[in-house]
Protein backbone atom coordinates (compact mmCIF):
# COMPACT_ATOMS: atom_id res chain seq x y z
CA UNK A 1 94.79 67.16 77.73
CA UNK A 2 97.20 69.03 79.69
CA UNK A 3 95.23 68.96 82.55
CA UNK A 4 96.12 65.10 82.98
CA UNK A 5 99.49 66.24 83.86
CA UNK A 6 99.09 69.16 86.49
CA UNK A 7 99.73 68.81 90.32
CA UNK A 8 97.72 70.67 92.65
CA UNK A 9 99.75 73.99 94.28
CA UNK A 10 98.53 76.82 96.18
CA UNK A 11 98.97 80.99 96.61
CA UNK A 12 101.04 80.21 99.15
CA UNK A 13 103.40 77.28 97.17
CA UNK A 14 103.81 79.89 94.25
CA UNK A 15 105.01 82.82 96.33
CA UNK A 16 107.52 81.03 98.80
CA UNK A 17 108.64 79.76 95.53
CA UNK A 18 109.36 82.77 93.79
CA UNK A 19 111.08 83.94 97.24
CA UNK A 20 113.13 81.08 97.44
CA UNK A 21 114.51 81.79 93.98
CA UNK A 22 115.17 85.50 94.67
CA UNK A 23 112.45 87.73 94.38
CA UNK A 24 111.95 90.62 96.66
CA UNK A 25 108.05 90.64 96.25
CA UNK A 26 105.68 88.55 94.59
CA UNK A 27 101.87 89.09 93.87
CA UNK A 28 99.82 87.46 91.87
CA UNK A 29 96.89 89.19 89.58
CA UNK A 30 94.01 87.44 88.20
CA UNK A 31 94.21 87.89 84.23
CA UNK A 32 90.67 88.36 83.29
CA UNK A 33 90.44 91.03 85.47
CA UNK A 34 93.58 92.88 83.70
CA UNK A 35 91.51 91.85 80.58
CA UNK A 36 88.44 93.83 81.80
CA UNK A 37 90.32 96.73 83.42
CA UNK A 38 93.24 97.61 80.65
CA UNK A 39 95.15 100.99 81.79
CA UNK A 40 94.28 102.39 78.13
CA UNK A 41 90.78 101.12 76.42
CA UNK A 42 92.78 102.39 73.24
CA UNK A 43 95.33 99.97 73.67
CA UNK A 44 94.07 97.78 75.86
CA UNK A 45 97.58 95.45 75.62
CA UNK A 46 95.97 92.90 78.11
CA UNK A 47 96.89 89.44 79.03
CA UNK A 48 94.87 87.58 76.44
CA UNK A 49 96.41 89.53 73.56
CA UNK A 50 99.12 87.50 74.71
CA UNK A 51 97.89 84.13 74.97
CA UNK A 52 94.24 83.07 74.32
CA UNK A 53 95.38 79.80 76.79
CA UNK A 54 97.90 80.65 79.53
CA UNK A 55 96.88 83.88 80.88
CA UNK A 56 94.22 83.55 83.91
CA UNK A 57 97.26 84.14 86.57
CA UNK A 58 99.92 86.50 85.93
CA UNK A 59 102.54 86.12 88.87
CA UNK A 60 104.19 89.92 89.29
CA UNK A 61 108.16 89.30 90.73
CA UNK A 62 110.10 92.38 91.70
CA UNK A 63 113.86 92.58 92.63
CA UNK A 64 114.93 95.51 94.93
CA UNK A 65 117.48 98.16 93.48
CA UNK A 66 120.62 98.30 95.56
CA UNK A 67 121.28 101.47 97.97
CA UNK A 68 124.08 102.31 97.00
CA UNK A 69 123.86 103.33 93.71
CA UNK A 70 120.80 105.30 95.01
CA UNK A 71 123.09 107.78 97.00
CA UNK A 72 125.14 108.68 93.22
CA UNK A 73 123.38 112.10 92.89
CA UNK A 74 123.98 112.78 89.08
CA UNK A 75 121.22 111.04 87.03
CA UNK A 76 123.17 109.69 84.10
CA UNK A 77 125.77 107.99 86.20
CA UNK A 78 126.71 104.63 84.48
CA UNK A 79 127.76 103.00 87.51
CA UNK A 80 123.73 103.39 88.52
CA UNK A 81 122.66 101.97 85.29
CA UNK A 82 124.98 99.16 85.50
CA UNK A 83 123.81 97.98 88.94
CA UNK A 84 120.21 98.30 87.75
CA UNK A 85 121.09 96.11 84.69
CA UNK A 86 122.54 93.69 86.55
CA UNK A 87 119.40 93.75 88.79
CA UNK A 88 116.69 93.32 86.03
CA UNK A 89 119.76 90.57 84.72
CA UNK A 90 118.98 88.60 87.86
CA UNK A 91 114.94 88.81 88.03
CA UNK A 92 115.53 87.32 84.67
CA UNK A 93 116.86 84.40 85.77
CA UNK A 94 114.65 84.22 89.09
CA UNK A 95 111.20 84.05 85.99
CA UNK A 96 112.80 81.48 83.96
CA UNK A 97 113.79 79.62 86.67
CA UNK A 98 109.83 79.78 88.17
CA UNK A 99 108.79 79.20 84.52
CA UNK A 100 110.48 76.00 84.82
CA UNK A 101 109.45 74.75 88.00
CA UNK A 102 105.76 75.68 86.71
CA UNK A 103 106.18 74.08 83.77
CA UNK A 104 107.87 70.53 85.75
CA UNK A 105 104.13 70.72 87.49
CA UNK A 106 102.47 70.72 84.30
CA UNK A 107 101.49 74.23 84.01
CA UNK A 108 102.90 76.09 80.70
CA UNK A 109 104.13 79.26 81.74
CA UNK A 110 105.55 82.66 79.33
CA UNK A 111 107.89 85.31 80.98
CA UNK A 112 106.62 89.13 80.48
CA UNK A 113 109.41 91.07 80.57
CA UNK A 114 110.08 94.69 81.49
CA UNK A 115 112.10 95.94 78.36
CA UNK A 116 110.21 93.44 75.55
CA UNK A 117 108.51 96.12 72.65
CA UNK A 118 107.06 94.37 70.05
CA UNK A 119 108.69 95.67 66.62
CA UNK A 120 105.30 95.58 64.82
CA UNK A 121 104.13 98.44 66.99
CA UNK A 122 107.15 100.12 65.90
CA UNK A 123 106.41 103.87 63.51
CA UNK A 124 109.52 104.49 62.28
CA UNK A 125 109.59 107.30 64.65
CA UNK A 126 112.60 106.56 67.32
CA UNK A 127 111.45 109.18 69.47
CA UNK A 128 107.86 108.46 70.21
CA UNK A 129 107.24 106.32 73.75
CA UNK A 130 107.17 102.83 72.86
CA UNK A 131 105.12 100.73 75.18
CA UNK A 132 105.51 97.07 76.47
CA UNK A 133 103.53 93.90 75.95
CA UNK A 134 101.63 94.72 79.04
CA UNK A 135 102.22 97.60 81.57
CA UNK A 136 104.07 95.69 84.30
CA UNK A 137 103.59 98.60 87.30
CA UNK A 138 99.54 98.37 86.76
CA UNK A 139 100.02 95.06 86.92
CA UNK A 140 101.63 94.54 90.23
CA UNK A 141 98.69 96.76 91.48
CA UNK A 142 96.07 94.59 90.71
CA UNK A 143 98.32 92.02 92.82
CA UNK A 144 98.58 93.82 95.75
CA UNK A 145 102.11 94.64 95.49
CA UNK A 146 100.82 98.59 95.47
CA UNK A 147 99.89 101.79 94.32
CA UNK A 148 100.79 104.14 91.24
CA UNK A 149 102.36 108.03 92.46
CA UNK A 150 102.33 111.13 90.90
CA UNK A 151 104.31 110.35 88.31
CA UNK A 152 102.65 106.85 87.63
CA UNK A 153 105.37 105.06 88.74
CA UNK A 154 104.76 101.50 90.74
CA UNK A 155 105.25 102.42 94.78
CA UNK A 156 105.41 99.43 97.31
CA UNK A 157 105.30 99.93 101.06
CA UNK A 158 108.55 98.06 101.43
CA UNK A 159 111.09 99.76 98.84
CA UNK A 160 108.45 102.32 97.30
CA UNK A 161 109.38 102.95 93.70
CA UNK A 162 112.94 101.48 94.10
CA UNK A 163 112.30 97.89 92.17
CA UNK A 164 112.62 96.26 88.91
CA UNK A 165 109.66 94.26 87.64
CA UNK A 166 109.11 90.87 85.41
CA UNK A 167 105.81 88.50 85.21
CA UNK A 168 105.45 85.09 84.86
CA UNK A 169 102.01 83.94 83.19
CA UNK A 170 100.13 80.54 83.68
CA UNK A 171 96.85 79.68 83.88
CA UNK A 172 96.77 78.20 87.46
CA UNK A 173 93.43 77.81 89.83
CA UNK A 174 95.07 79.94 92.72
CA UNK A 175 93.80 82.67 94.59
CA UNK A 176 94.65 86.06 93.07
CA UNK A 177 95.75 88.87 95.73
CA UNK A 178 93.47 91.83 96.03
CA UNK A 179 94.20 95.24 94.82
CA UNK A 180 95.05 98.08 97.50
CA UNK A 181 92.51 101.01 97.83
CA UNK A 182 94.25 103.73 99.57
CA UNK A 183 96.85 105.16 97.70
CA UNK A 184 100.24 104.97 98.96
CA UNK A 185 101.55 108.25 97.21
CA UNK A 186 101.63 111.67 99.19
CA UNK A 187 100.69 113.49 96.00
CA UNK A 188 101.65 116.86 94.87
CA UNK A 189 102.09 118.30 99.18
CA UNK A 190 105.19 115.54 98.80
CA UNK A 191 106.31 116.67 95.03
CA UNK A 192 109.78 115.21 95.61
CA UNK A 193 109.29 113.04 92.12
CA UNK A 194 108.43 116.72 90.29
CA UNK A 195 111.09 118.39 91.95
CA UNK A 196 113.80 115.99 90.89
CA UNK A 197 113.11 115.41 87.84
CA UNK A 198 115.96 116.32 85.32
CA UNK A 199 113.67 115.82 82.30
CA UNK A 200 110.79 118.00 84.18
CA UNK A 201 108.33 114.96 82.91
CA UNK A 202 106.22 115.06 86.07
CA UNK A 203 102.24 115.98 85.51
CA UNK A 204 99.46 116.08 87.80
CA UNK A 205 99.04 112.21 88.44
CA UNK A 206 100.64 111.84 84.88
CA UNK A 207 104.32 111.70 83.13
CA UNK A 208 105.33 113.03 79.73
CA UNK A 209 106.38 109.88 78.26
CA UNK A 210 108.80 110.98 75.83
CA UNK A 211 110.49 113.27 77.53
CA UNK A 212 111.29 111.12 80.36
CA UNK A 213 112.28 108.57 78.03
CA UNK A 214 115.56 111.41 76.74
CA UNK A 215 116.47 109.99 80.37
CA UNK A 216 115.89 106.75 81.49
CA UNK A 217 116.57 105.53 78.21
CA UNK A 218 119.63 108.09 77.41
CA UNK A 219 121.19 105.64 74.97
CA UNK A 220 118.58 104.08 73.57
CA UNK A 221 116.72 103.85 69.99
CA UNK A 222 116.48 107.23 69.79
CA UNK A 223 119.81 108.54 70.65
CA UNK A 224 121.45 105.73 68.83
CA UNK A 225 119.61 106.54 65.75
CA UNK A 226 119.98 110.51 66.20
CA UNK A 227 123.92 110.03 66.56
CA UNK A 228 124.41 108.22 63.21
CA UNK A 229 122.11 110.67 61.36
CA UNK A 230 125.02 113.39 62.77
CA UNK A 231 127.43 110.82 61.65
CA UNK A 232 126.05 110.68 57.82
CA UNK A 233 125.43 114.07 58.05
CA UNK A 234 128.45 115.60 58.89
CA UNK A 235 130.17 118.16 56.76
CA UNK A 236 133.41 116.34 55.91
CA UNK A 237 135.90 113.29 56.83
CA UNK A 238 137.24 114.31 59.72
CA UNK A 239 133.75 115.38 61.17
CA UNK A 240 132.66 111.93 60.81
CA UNK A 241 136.07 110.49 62.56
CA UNK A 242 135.70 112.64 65.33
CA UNK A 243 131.99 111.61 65.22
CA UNK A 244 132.76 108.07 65.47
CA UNK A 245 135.35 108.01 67.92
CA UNK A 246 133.27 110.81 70.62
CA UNK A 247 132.44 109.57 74.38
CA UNK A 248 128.81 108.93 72.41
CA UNK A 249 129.65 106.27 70.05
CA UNK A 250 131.82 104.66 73.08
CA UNK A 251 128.53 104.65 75.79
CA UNK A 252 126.35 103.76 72.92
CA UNK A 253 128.77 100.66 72.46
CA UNK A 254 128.73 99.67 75.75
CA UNK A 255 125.39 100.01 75.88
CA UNK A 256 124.54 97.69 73.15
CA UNK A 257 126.44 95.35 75.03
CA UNK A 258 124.84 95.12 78.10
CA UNK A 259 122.06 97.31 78.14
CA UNK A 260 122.83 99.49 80.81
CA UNK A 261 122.13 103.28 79.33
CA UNK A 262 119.25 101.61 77.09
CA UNK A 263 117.32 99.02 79.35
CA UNK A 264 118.01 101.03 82.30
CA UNK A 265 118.62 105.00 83.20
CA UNK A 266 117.80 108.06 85.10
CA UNK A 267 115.98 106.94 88.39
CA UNK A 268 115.93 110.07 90.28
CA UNK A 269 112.70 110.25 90.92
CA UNK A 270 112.75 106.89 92.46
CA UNK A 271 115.74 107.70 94.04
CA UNK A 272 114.27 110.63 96.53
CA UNK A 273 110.68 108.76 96.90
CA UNK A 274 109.87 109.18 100.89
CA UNK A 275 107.94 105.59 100.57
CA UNK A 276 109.22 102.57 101.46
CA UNK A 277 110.87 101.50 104.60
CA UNK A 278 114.27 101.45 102.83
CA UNK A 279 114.19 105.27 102.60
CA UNK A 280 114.83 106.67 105.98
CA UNK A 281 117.18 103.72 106.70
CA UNK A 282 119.23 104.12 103.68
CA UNK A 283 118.78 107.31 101.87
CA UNK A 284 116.99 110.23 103.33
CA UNK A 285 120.76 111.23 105.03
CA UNK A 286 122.10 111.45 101.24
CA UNK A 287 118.79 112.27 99.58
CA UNK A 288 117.09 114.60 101.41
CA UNK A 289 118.16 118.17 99.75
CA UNK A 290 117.19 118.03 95.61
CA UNK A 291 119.30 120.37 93.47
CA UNK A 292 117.23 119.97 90.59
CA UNK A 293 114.36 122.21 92.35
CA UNK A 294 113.40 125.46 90.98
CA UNK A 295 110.76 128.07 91.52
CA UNK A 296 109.13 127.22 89.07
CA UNK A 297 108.27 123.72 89.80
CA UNK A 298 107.75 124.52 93.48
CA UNK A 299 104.74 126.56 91.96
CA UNK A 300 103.42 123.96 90.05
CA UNK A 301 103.07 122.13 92.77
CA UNK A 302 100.74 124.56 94.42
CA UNK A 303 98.76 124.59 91.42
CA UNK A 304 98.01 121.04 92.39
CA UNK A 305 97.80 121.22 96.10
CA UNK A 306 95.36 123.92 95.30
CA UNK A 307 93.54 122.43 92.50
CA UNK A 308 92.72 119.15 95.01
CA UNK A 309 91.87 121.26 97.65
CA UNK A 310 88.84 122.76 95.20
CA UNK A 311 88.44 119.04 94.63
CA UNK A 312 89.47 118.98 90.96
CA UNK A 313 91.53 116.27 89.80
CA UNK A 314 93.02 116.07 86.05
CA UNK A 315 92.42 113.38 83.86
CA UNK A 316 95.08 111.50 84.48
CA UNK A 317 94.13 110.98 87.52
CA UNK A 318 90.49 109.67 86.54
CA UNK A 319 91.54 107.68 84.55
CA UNK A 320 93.92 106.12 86.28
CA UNK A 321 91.99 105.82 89.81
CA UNK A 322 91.76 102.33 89.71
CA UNK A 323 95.51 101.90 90.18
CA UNK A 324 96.39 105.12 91.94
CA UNK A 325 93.99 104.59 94.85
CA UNK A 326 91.99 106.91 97.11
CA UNK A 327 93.66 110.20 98.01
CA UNK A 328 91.83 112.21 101.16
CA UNK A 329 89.05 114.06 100.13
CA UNK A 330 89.04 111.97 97.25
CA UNK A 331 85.40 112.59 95.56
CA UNK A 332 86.24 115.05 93.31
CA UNK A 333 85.34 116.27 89.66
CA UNK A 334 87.46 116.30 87.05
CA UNK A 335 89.07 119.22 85.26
């Protein structure tokens, strides 16, 4: 019946309307391919599981990060996480606003957001990685916006890793954009994401989830839940005052209030990402030397430089292929 009521729009009409609103970059994915190509068969968490009707199109918007903030060195700056908030705060309002305008042509739309977990998947285990509705970076792949790195993190050829991501869902008959093949990552010979990283979460085309979540979700679930157990725990009266009134409590507060330190954190490895043509422009100059590098890590990566050149790739690169892209020399076996 619906159908009655739907104007006819284009590729084109969608995208300079999402622009026009305030995104950065918009590409749009065709949903039963997401369906047939979930990032884990396990849990596939795929567009239909979502909606058995409004699914076939799912419009990926992305909002730049600002510069500045970039240039703060220390990871768990809150100035950073503020600015990033306030980003992901305005892509919020750029997908309801396109949900609307949809919606006026007789298209029901739903938002996907980046941060949305739903509590039924929850464990009662605040430390293990808890995944969202759909994966929003594999997502933008398969519409064209580009490739996962090293550390599976989205890169685009225009601000490489440095963007915030939403979707916008509707079941429109518009042309879907086309997946990129070549990867845009410079792999482990690059190793700047593995280098920098505070929570040393970096793996051979993979990420240790919950470790990198002690980061970019410092005062989060896990470290709000951690914090009262020391509360209740603590020997005496005073212990729990001092407790209750540490620097802690007071970023978990502001925290809760607008979600910077739990929505948004440590972006380091984002930060010092050579692609994108924002990074010579604006950051290299302030960027380019990485304290957190050790010895240790710089040998790591010559385990993988090595391990490619014997054309042996890990798992986590097989599996994830698909969204990674083609690396040179590229047929390899897995180890």
């Amino acid at each position: 019946m619906v159908e009655i009521f739907r104007q006819k729009i284009s590729t084109a009409e969608v995208k300079g309307k999402a622009r026009e609103l305030g995104a950065d970059l918009v590409g749009i994915a065709d949903g039963e391919v997401m369906n047939a190509n979930p990032p884990d068969p396990s849990d596939p968490r795929r567009p239909i599981d979502i909606t058995a009707f409004d699914y076939k199109r799912v419009i990926v918007l992305a909002k730049r990060l600002n510069s500045g903030v970039a240039r703060i060195i220390p990871w768990g700056d809150r100035t950073k996480f503020y600015n990033d908030e306030l980003a992901l705060s305005g892509l919020e309002e750029i997908s309801l606003e396109l949900v609307y305008w949809l919606e006026d042509l007789g298209y029901p739309a739903i938002i996907i957001p980046p941060t949305h977990v739903d509590p039924w998947r929850y464990n009662d285990d605040p430390r293990a990685h808890q995944t969202t509705l759909l994966s929003l970076p594999h997502a933008a792949v398969e519409a064209g916006l580009g490739t996962l790195g090293l550390n599976q993190q989205l890169l685009t050829p225009e601000f490489g890793p440095r963007i915030i991501l939403s979707a916008v869902m509707a079941s429109l008959e518009v042309e879907p954009d086309r997946r990129r093949e070549q990867s845009l990552c410079l792999g482990p010979t690059c190793g700047r994401c593995l280098k920098v990283c505070p929570a040393d979460a970096v793996r051979h085309w993979g990420r240790d989830w919950e470790a990198c979540d002690t980061h970019r979700s410092p005062y989060g679930f896990a470290k709000l839940t951690s914090h009262m157990e020391a509360i209740i725990g603590a020997a005496d009266v005073e212990q729990k005052k001092e407790l209750l009134r540490s620097e802690t409590t007071f970023n978990l507060w502001q925290s809760i209030l607008r979600g910077a330190g739990v929505i948004t954190g440590c972006r380091r490895c984002a930060d010092v990402c050579p692609v994108g043509a924002d990074y010579t422009d604006m950051l290299m100059d302030a960027l380019d030397d990485i304290p957190e590098d050790t010895e240790a890590k710089r040998l790591r990566l010559v385990d993988m430089v090595n391990a490619e050149a014997d054309r042996r790739l890990p798992d986590d690169y097989i599996g994830h292929q698909r969204w990674i892209g083609e690396l040179p020399n590229a047929k390899v076996n897995s180890t």
